[in-house]
N, C-alpha and C. Protein backbone atom coordinates (compact mmCIF):
# COMPACT_ATOMS: atom_id res chain seq x y z
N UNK A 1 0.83 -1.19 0.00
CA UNK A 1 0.00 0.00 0.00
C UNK A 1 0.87 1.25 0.00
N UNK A 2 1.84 0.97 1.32
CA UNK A 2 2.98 2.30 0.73
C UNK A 2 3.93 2.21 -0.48
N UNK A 3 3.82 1.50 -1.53
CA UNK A 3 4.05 1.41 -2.68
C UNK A 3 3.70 2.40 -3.90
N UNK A 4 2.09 1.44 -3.59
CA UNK A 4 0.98 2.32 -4.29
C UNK A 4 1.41 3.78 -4.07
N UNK A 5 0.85 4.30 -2.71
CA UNK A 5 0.65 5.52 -2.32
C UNK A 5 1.99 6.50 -2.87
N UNK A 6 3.57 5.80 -2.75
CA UNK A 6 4.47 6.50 -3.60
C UNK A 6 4.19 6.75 -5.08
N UNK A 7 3.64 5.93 -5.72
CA UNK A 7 3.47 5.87 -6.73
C UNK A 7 2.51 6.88 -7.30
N UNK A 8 1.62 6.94 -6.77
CA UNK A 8 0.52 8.34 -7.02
C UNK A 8 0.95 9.52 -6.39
N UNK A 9 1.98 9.34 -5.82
CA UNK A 9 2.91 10.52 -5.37
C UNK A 9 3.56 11.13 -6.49
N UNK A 10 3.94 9.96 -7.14
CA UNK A 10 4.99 10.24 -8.61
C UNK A 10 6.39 10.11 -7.95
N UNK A 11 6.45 9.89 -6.70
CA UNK A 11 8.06 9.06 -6.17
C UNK A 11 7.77 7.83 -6.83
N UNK A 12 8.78 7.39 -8.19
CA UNK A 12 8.79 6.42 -8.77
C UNK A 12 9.96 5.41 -8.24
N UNK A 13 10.96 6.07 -7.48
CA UNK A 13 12.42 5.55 -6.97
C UNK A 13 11.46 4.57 -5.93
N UNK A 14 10.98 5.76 -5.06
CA UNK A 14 10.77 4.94 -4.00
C UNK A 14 9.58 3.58 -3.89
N UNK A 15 8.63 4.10 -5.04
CA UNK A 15 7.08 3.17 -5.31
C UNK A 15 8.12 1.66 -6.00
N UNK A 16 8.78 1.97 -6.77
CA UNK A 16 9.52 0.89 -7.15
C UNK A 16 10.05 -0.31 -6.47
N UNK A 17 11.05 0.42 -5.20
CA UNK A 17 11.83 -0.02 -4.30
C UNK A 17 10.47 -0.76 -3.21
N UNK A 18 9.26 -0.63 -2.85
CA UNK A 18 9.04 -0.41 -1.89
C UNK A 18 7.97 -2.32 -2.64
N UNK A 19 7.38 -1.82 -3.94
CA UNK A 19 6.85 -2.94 -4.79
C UNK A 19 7.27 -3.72 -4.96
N UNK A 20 8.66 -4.16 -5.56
CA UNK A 20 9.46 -4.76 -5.45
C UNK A 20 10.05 -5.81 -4.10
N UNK A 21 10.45 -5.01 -3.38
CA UNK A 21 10.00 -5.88 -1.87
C UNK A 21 9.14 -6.68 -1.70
N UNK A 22 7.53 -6.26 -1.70
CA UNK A 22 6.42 -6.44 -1.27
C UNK A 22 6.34 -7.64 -2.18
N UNK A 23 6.94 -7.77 -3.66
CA UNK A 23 6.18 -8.68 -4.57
C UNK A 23 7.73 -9.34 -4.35
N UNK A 24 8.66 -9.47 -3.63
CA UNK A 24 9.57 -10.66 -3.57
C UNK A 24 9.47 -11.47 -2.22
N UNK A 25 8.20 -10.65 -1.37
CA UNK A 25 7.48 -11.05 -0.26
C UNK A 25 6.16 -12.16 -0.36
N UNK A 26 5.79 -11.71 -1.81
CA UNK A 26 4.85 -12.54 -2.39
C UNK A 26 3.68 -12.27 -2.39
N UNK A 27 3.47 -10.62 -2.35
CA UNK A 27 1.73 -9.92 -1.97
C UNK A 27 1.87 -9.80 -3.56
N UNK A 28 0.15 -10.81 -4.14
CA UNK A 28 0.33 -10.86 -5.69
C UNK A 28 -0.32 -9.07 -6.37
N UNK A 29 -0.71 -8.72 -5.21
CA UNK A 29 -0.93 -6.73 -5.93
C UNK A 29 0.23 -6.60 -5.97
N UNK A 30 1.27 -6.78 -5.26
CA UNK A 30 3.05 -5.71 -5.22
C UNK A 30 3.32 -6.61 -6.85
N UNK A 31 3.17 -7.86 -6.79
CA UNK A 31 3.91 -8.63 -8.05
C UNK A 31 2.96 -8.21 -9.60
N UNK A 32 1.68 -7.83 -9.50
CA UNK A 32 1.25 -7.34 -10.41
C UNK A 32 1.52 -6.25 -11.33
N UNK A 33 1.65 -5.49 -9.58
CA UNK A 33 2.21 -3.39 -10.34
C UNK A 33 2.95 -3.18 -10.54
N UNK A 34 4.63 -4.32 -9.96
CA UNK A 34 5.31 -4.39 -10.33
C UNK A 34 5.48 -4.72 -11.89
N UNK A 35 5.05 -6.01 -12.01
CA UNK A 35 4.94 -6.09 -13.36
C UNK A 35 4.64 -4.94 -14.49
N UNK A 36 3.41 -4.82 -13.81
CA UNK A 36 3.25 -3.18 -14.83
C UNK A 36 4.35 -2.48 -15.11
N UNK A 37 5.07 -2.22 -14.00
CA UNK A 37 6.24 -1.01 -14.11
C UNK A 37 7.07 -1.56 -15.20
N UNK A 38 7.40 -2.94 -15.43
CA UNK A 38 8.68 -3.40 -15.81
C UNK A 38 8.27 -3.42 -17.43
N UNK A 39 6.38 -3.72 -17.14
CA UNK A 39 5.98 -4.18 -18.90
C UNK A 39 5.96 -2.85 -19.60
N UNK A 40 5.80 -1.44 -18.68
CA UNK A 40 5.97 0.09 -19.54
C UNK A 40 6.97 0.95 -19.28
N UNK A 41 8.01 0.07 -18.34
CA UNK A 41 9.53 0.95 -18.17
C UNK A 41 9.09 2.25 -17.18
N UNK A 42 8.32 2.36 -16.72
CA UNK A 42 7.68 3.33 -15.62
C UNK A 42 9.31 3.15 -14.43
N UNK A 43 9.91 3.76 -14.24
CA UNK A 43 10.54 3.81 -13.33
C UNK A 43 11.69 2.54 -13.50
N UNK A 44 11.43 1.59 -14.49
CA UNK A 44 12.77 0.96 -14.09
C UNK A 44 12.94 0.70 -15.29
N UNK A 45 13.75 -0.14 -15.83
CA UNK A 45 14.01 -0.73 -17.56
C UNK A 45 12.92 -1.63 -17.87
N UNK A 46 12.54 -1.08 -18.81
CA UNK A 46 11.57 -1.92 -19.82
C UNK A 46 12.07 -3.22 -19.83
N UNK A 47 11.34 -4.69 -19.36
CA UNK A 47 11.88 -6.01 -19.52
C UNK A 47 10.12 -6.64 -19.55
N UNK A 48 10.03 -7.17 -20.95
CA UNK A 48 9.06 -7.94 -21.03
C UNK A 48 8.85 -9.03 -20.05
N UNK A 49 10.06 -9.89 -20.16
CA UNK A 49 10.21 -11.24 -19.93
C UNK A 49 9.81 -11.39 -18.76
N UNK A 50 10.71 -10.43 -17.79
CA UNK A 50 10.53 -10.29 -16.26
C UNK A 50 8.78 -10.06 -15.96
N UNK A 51 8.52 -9.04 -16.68
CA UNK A 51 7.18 -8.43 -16.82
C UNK A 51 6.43 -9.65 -17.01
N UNK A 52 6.28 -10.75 -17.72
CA UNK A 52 5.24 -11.62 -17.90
C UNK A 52 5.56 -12.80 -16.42
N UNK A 53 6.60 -12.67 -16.29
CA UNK A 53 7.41 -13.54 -14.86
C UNK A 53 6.49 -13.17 -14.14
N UNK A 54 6.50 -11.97 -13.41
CA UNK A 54 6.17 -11.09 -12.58
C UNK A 54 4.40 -11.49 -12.28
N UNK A 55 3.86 -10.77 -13.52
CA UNK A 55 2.74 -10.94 -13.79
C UNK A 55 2.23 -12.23 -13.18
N UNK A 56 2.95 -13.62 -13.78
CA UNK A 56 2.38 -15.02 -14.12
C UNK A 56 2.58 -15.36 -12.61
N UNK A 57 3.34 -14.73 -11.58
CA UNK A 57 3.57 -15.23 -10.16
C UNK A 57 2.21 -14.56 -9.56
N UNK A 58 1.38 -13.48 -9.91
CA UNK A 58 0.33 -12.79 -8.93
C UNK A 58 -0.93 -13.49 -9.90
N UNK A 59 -1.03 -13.99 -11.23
CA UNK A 59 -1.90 -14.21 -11.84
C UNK A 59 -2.45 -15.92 -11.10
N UNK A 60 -0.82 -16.55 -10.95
CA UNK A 60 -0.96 -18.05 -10.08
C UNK A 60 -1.53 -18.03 -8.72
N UNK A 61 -1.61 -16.58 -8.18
CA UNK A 61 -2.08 -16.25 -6.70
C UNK A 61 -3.54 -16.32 -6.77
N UNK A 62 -3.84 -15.83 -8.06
CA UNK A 62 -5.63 -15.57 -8.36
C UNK A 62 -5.97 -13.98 -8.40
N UNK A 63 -5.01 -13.35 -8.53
CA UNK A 63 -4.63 -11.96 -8.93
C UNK A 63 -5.48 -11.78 -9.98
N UNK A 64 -6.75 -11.54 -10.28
CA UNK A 64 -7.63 -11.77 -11.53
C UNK A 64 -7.38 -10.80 -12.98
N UNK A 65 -6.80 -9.44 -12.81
CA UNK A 65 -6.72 -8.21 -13.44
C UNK A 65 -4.97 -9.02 -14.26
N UNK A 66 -4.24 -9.71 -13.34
CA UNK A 66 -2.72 -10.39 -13.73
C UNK A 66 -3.26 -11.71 -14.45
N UNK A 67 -4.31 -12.39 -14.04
CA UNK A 67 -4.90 -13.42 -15.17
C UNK A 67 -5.01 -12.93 -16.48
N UNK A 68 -6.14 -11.81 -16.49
CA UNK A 68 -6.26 -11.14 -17.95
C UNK A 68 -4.44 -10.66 -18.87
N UNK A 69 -4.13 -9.70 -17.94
CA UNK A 69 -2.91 -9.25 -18.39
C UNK A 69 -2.17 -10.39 -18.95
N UNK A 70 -1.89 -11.33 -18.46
CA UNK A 70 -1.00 -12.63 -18.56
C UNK A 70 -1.38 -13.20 -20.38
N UNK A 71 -2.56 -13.27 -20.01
CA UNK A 71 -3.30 -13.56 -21.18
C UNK A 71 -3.38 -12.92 -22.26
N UNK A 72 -3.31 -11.53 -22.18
CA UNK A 72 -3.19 -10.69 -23.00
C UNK A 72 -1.74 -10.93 -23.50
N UNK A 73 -0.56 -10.86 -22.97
CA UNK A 73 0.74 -11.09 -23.22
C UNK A 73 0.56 -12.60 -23.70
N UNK A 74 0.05 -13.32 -23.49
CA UNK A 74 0.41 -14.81 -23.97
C UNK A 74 -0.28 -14.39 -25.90
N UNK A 75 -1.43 -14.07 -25.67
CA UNK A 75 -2.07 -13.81 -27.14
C UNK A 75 -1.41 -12.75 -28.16
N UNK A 76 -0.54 -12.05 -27.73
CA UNK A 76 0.48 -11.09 -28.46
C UNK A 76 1.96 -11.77 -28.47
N UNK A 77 2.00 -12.29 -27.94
CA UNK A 77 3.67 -12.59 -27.36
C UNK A 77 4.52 -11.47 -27.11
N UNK A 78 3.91 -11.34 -26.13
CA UNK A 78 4.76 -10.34 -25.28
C UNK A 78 5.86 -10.36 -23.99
N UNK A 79 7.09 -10.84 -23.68
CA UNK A 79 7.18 -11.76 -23.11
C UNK A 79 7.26 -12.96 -23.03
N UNK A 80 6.35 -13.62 -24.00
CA UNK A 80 6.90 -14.98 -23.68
C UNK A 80 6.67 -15.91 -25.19
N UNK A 81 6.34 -16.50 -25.96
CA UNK A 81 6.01 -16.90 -27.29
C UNK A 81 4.44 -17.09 -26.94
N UNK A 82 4.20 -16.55 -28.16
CA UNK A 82 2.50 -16.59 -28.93
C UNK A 82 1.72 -17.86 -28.33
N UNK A 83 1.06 -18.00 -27.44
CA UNK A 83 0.49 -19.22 -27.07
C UNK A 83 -0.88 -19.17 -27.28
N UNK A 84 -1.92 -19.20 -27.91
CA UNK A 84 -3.37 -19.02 -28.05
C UNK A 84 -4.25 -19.67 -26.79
N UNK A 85 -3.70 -21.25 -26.69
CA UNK A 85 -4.12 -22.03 -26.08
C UNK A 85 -3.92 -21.62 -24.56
N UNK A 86 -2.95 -20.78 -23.86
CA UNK A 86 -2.47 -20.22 -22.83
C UNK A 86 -3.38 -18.78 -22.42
N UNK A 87 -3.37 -18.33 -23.62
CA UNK A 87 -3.97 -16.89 -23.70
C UNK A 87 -5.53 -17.26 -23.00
N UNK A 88 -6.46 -18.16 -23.74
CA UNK A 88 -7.37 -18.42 -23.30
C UNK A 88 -7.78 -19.06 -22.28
N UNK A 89 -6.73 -19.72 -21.98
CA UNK A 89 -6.70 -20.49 -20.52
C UNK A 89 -7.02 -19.83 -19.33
N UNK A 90 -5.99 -18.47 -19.61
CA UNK A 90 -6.11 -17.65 -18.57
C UNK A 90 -7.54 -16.24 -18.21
N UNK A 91 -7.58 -16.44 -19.97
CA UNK A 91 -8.66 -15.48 -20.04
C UNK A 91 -10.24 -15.76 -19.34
N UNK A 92 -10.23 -17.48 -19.39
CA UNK A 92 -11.12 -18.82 -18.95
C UNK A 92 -10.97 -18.22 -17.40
N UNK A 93 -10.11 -18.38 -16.85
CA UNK A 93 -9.63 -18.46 -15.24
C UNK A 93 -10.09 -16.65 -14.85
N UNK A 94 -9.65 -15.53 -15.54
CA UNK A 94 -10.37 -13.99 -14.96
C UNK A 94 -11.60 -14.27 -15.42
N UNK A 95 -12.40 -14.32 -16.57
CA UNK A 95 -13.74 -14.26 -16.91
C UNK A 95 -14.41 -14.74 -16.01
N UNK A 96 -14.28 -16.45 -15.33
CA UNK A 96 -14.70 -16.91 -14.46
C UNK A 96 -14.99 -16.21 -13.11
N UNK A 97 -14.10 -15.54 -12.73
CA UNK A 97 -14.30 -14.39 -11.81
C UNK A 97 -14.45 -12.96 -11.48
N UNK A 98 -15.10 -13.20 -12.80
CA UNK A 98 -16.12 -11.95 -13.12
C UNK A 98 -15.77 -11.29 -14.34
N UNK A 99 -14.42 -10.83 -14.60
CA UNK A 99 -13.33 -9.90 -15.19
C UNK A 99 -14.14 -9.81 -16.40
N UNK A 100 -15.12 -8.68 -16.56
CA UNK A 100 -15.89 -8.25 -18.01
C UNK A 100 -14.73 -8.15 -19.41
N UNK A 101 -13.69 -8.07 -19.37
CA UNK A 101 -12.84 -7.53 -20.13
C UNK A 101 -12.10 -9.02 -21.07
N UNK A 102 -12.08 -10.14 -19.68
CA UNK A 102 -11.53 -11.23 -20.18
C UNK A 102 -12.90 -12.18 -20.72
N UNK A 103 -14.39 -11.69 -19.80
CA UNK A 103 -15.19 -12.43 -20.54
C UNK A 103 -15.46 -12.17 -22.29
N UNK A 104 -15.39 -10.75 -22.52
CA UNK A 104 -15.55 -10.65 -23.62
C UNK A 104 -13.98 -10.81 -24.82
N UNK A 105 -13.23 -11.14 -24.42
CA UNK A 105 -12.08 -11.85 -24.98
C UNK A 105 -11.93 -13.09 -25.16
N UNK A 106 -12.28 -14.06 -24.21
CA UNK A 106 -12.66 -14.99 -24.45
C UNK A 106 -13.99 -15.33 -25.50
N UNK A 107 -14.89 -14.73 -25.87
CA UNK A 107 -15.84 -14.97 -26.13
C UNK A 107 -15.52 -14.71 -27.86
N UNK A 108 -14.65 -13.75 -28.05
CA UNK A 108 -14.15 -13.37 -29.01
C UNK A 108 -13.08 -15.06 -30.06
N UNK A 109 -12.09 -15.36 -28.82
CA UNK A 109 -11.25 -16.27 -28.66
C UNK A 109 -12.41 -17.27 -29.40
N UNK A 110 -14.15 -17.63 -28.52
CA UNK A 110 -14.64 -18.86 -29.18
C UNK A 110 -15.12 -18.76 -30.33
N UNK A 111 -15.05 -17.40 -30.49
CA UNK A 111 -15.89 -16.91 -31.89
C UNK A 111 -14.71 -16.96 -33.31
N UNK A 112 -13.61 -17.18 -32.76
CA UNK A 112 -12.71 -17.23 -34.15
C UNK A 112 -12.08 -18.35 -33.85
N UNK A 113 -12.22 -19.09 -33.04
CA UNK A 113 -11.14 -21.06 -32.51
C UNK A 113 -9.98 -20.35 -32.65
N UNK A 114 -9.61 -19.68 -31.77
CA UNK A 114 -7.95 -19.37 -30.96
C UNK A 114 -7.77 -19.82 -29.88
N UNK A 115 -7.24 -20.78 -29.78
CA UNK A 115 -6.73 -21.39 -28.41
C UNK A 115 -7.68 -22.25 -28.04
N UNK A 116 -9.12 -22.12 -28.66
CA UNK A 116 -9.67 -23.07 -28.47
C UNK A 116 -10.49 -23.24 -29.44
N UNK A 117 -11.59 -24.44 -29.09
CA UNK A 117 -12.73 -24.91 -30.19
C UNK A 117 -13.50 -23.69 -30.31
N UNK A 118 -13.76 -23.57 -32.06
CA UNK A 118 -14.72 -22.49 -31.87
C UNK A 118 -15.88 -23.05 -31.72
N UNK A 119 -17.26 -22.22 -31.26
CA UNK A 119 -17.94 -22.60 -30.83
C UNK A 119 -19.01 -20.88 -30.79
N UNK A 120 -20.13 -20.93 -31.36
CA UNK A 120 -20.39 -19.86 -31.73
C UNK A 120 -21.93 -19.95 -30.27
N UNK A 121 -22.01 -20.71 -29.92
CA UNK A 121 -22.73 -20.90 -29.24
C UNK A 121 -22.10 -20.43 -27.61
N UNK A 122 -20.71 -20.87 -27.29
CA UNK A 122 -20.18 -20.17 -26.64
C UNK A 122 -19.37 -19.05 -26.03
N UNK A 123 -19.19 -18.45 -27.66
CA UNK A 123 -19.00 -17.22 -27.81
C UNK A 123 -20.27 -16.46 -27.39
N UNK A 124 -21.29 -16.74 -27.96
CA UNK A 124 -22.72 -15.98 -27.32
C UNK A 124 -22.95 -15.74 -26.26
N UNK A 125 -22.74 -16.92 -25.38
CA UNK A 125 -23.36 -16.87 -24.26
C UNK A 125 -21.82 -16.42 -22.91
N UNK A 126 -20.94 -16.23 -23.77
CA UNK A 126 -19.47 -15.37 -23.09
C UNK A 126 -19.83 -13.61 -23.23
N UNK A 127 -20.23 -13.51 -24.51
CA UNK A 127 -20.97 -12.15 -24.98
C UNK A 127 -22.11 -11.46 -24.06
N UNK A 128 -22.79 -12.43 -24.01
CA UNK A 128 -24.11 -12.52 -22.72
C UNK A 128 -23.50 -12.23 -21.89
N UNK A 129 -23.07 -12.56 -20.84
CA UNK A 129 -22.17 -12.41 -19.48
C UNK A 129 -21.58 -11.34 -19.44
N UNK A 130 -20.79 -10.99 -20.71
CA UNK A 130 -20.43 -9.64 -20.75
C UNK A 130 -21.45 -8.18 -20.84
N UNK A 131 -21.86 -8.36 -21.59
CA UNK A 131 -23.30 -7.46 -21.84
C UNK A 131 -23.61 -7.05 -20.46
N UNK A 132 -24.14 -8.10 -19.81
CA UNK A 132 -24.11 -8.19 -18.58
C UNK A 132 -23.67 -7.64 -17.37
N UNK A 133 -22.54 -7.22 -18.01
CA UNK A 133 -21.74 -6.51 -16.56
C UNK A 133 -21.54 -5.20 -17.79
N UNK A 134 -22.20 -4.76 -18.62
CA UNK A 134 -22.78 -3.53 -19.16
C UNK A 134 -21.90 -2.89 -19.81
N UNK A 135 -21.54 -4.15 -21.06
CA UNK A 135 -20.42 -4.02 -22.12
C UNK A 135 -21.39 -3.84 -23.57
N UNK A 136 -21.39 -2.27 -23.95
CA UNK A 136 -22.72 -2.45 -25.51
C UNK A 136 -22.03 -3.36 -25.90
N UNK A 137 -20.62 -3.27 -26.75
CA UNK A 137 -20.53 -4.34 -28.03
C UNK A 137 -20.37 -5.27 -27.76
N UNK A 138 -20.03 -5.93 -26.03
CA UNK A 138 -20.72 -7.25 -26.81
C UNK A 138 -22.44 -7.73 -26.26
N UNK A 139 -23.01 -7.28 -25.98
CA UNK A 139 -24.53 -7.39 -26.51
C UNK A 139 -25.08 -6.96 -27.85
N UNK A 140 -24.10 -5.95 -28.93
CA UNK A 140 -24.19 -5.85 -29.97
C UNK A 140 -23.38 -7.25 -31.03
N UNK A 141 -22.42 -7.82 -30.37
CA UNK A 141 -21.98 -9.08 -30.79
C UNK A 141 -22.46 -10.19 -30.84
N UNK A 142 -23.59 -9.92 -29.48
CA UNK A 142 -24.42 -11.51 -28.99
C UNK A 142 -25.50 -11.59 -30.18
N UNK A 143 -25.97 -10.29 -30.55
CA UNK A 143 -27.32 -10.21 -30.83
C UNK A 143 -26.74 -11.02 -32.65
N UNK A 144 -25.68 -10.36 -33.13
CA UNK A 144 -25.06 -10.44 -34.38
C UNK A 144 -25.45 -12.08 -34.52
N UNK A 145 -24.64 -12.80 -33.51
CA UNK A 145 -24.66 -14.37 -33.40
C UNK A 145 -25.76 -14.98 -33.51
N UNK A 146 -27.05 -14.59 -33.02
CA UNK A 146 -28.45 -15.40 -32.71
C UNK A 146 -28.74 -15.79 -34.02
N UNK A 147 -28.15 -15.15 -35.46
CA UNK A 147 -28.90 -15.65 -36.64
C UNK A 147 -28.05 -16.85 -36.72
N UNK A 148 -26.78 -16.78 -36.41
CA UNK A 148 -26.44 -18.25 -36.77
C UNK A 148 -26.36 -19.40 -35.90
N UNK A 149 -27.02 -19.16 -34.54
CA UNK A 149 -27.09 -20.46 -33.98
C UNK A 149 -28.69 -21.21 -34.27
N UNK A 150 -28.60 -21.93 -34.56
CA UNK A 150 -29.83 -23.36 -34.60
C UNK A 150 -30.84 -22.97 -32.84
N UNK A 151 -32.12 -22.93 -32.46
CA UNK A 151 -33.12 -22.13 -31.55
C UNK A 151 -32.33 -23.19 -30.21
N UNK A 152 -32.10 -24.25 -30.45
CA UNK A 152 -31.69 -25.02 -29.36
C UNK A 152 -30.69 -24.92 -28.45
N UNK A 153 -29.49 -24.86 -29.64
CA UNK A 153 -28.22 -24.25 -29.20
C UNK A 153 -28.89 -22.94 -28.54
N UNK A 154 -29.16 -21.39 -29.27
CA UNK A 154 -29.11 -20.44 -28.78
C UNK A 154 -30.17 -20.81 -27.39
N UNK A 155 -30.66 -21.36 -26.99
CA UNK A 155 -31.74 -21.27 -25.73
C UNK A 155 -30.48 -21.99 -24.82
N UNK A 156 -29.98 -22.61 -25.18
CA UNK A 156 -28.61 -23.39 -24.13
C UNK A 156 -27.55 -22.27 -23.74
N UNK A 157 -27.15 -21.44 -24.99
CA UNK A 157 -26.44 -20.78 -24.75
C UNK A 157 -26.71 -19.23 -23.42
N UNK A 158 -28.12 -18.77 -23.54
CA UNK A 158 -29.13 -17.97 -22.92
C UNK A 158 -29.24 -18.48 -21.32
N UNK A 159 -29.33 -19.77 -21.21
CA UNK A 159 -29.90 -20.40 -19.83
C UNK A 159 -28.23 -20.13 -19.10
N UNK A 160 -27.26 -20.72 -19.83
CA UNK A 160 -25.87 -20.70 -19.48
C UNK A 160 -25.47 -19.19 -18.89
N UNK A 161 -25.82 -18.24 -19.63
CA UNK A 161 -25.67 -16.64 -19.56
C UNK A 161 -26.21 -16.26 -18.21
N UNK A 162 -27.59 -16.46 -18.35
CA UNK A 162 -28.23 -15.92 -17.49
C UNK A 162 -27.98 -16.65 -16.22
N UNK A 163 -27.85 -17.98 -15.92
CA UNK A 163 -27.34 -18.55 -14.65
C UNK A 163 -25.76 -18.48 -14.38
N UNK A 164 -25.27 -17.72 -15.08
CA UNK A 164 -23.74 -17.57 -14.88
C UNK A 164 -23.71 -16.69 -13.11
N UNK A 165 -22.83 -17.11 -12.52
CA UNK A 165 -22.15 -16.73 -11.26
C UNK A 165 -20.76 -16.61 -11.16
N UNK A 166 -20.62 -15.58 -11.02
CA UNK A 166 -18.59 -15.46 -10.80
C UNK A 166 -18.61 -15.73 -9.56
N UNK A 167 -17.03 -16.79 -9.75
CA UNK A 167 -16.50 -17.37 -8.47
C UNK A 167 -16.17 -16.05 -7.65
N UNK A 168 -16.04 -16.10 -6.29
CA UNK A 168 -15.48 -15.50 -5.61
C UNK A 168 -14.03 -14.95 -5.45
N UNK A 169 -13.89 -13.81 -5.59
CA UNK A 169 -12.41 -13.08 -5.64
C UNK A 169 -11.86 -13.38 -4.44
N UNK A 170 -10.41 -13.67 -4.43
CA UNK A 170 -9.55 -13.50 -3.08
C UNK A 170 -9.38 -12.17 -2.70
N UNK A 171 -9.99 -11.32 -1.89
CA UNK A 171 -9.84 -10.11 -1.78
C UNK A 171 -8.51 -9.59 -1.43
N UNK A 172 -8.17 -10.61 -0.87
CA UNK A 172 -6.04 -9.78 -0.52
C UNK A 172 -5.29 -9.96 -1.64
N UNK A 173 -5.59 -11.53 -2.09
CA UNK A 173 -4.35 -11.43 -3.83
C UNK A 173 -4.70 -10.59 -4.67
N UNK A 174 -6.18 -9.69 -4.54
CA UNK A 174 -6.33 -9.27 -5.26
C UNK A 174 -6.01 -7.30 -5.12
N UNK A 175 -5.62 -7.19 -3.89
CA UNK A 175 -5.26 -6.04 -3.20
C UNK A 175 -6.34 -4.87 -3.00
N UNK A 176 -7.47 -5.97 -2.53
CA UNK A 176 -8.55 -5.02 -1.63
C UNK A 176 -8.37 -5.81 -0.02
N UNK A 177 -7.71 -4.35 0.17
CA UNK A 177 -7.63 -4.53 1.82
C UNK A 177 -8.66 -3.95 2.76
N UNK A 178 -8.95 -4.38 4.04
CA UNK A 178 -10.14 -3.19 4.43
C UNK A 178 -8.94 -2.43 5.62
């Protein structure tokens, strides 16, 4: 937290020094923002590699925002080689816990078979979920899909949407403290 708080200070020496600690302590927020710093050179040298390291240690904590990120770097190769199948894995693991950003990436992911089976039926109902947490395009994406799923599929895909529940966040890996 006194990391953070340097950091919105714009003491970058010290937010650095202080993150760094914290995320070789193993708090997966210090190993996240760290990461950040390292993936935009904010205060220390630009190092992908470290940066997806970094990342992939707070994302393994359940760090959900370092799931997406991770994922995002796995689907660019950023950091580490182009993995589709990785990208979505992880995007699978934030969406699941809520992360609107990775649901509708994923949903994207089933809608073109990257990393995984496509599946237009579960692209929809990933779209749905997103919509959901009050994303227009993709409820403008879901709606696109309904002409091409068969009434069965799309009513499977709908029941799936609408009974969707995000798992529960770890509130400390995720660096809400009270």
């Amino acid at each position: 937290q006194l990391g953070m708080r340097q950091l919105e200070a714009g003491d970058l020496a010290s937010a650095t020094i202080l993150l760094r600690r914290a995320a070789e302590q193993g708090v997966p927020a210090a190993q996240y923002r760290f990461a950040k710093l390292l993936e935009t050179g904010e205060g220390v040298e630009l190092d992908l590699e470290a940066a997806r390291r970094w990342t992939e240690r707070a994302a393994n904590a359940g760090h959900r925002r370092a799931m997406h990120n991770l994922a995002v770097m796995y689907y660019y190769g950023s950091g580490a080689p182009r993995d589709f199948e990785t990208a979505a894995r992880w995007f699978q693991e934030a969406a699941l816990l809520g992360l609107g950003d990775s649901q509708f990436n994923l949903a994207l992911l089933f809608e073109s078979g990257q990393g995984v089976p496509m599946s237009l039926a579960d692209a929809y109902a990933w779209y749905m979920i997103s919509a959901n947490d009050s994303d227009p395009t993709a409820g403008e994406r879901a709606l696109a899909l309904e002409e091409m799923l068969e009434p069965e599929a799309l009513s499977q895909a709908r029941q799936v949407a609408q009974s969707f529940q995000p798992r529960p966040i770890d509130a400390q890996a995720n660096g809400l403290y009270q």
